[in-house]
Protein backbone atom coordinates (compact mmCIF):
# COMPACT_ATOMS: atom_id res chain seq x y z
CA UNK A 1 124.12 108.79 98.84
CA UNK A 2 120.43 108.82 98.30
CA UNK A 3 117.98 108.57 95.71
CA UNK A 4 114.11 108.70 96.25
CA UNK A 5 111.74 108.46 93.66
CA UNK A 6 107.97 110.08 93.19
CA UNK A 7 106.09 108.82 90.85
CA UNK A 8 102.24 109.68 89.92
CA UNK A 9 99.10 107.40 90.05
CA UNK A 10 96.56 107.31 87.54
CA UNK A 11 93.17 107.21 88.67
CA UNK A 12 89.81 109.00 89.35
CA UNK A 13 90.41 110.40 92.97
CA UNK A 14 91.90 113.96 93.52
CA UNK A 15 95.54 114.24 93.47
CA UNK A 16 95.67 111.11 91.09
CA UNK A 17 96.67 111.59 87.43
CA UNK A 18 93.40 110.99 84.87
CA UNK A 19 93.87 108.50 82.55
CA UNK A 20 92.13 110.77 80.05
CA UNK A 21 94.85 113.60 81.15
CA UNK A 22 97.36 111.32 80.95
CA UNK A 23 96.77 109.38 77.20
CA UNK A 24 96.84 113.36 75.97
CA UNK A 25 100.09 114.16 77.50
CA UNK A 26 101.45 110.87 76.66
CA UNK A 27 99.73 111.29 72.59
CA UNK A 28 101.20 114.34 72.47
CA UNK A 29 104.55 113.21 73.89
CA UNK A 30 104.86 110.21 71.36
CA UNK A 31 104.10 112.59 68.29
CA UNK A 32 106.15 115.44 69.36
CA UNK A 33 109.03 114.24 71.53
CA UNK A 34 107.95 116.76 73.72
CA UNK A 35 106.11 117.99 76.67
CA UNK A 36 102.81 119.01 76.91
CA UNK A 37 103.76 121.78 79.49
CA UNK A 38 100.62 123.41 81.40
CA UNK A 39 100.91 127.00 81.89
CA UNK A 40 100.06 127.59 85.56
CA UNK A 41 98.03 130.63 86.34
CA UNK A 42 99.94 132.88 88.65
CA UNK A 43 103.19 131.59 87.92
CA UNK A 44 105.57 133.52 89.87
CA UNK A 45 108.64 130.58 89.89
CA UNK A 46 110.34 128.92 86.73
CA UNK A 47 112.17 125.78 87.08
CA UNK A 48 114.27 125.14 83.95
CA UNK A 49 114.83 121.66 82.86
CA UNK A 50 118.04 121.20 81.24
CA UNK A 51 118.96 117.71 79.77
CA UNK A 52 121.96 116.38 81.10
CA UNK A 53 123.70 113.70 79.08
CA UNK A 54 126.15 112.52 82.23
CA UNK A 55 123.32 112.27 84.45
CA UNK A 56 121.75 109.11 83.69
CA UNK A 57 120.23 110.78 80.39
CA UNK A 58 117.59 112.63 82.49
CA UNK A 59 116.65 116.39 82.67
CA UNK A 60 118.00 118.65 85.53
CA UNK A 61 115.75 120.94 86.91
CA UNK A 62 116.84 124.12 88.03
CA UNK A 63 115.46 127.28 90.21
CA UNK A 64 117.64 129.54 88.24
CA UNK A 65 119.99 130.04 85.24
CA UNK A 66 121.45 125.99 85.20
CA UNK A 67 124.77 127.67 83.92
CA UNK A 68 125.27 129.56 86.85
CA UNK A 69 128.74 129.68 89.23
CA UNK A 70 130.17 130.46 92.07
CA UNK A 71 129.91 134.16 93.00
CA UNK A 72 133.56 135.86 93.51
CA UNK A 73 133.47 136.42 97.36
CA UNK A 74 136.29 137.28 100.04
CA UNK A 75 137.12 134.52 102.65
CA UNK A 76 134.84 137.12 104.78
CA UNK A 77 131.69 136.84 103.08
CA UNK A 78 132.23 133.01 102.49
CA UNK A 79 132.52 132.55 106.15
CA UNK A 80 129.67 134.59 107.22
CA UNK A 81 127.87 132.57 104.23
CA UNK A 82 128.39 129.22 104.86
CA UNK A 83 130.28 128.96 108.70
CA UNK A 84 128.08 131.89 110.54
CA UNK A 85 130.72 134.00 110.57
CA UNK A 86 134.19 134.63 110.97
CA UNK A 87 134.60 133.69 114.28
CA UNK A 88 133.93 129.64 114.33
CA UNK A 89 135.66 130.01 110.64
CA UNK A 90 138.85 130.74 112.27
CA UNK A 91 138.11 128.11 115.03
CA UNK A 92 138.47 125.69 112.35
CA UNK A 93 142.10 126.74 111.48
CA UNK A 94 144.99 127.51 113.57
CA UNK A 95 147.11 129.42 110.99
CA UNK A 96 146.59 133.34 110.49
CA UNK A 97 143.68 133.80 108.07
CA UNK A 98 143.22 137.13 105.86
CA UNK A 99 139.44 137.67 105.54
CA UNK A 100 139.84 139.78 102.60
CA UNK A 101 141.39 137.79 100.42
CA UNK A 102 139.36 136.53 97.44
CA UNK A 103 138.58 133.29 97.24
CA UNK A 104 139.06 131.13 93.90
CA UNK A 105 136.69 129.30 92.07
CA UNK A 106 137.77 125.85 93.41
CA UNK A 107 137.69 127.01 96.95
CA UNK A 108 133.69 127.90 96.74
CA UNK A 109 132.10 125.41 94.37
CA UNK A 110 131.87 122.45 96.26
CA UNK A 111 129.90 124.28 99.51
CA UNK A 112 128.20 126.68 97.08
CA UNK A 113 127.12 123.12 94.68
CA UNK A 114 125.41 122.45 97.44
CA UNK A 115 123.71 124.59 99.32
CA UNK A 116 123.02 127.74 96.66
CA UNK A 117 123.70 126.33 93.12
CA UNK A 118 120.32 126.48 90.96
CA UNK A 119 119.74 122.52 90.95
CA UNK A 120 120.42 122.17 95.14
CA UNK A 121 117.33 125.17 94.87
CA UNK A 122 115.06 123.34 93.14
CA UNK A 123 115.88 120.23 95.37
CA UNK A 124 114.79 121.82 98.47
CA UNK A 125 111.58 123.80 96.53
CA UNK A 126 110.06 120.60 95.31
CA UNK A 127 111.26 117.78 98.23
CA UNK A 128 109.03 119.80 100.89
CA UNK A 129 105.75 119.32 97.96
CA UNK A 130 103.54 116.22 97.84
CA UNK A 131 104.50 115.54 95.09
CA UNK A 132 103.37 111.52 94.73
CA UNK A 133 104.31 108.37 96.90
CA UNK A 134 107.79 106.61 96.83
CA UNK A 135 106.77 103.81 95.19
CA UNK A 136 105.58 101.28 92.55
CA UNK A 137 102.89 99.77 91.28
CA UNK A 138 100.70 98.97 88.29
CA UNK A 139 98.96 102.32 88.23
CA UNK A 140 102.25 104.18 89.11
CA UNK A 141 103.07 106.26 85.52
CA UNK A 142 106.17 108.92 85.17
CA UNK A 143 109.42 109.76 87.87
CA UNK A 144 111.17 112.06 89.54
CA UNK A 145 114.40 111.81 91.34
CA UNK A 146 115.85 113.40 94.11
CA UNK A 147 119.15 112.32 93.90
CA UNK A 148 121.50 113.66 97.60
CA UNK A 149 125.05 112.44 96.61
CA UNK A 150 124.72 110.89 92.95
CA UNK A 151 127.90 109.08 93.74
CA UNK A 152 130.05 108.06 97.02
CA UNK A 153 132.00 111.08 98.55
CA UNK A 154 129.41 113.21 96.11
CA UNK A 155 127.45 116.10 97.56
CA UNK A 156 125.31 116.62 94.72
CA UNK A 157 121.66 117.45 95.03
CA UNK A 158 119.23 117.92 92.45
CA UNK A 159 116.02 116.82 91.22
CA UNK A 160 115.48 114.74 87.77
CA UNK A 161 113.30 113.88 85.29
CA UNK A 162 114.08 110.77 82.83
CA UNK A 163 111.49 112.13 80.27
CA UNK A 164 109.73 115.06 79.05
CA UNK A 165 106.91 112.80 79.15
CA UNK A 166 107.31 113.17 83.31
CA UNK A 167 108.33 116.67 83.10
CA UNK A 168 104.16 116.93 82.04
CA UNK A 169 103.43 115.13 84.69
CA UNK A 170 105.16 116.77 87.47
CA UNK A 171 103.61 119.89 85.90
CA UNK A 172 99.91 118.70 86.00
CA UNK A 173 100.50 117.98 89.95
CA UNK A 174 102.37 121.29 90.40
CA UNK A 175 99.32 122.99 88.56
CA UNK A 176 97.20 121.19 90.96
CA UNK A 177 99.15 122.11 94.28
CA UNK A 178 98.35 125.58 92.89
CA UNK A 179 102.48 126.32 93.94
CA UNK A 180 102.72 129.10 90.46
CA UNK A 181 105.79 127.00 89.79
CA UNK A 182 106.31 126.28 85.85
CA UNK A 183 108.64 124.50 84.08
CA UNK A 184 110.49 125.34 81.36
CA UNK A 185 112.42 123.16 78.76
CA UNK A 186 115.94 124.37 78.13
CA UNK A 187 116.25 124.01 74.55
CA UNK A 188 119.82 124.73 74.49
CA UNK A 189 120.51 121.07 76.13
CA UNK A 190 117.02 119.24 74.92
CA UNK A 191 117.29 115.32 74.29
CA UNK A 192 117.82 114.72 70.66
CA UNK A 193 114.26 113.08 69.35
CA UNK A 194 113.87 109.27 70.32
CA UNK A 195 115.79 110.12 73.56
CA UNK A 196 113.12 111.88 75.85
């Protein structure tokens, strides 16, 4: 279980958030309850960020549709998926094994959780991107979490946001990694006002 947090720095050198820049997004944000989300020119990927009430009260953010589940797949295609094959799959057990047999939905979703589900995407998109240093300090403003294994036994990865207010952040220094990567609010699951 892991958690690392980026967080953004204002000041006047490149890569740093302005405090101009960031007394706009943080106006807007205290008058709105919402994010003032930069369009990106060029964007070619959408991360959704869907608000997630069990998770700390944060936003999720997803490469993908955040409702998303386990594709139906035969034992075949799961072990070529996720084992490199067939071969070292059976290795693994010593009883007779029918490859063509579907697999259920509890057989898949804790493999497929992490390694294809929309929020383990987005974790390994944005945890390769400089995003801002691990730490704190007096001129560190907004988070984001990467969170591998939110709880003991847990292989859970995704990436979080407490606030919309840091969902404008982490859009400014996408913007200015020029990655086309723009995120989108899910308004299906937004914070109710007073809780972004």
């Amino acid at each position: 279980m892991s958690i690392s947090r980026r967080q953004f720095i204002l000041g006047t050198a490149a890569g740093l958030i302005l405090p101009s820049y960031y007394d706009r997004v943080f106006s807007y944000f205290e008058n709105t309850g919402e994010a003032l989300l930069e369009v990106p020119h060029n964007a070619q990927i959408e991360l959704i960020a869907s608000y997630e009430r069990g998770a700390g009260l944060s936003y999720e953010l997803n490469l993908g549709n955040p409702y998303e589940e386990p594709p139906e797949m035969t034992l075949r295609e799961y072990a070529r998926r996720y084992f490199g094959g067939e071969e070292y799959y059976a290795g693994l057990w010593p009883d007779e094994i029918d490859f063509d047999r579907k697999m259920d939905f509890w057989e898949t979703i804790e493999i497929w959780a992490r390694q294809d589900s929309p929020n383990a995407r987005a974790y390994r998109l944005l945890e390769s991107l400089d995003l801002g240093p691990n730490l704190v300090g007096k001129d560190a403003v907004g988070e984001i979490r990467f969170i591998d294994g939110d709880r003991p036994g847990s292989d859970y990865l995704g990436v979080h946001a407490p606030s919309q207010l840091d969902l404008a952040l982490l859009q400014k220094r996408l913007n200015e990694l020029r990655t086309g990567i723009r995120i989108l609010v899910d308004c299906m699951t937004s914070a109710p006002m007073g809780q972004n």
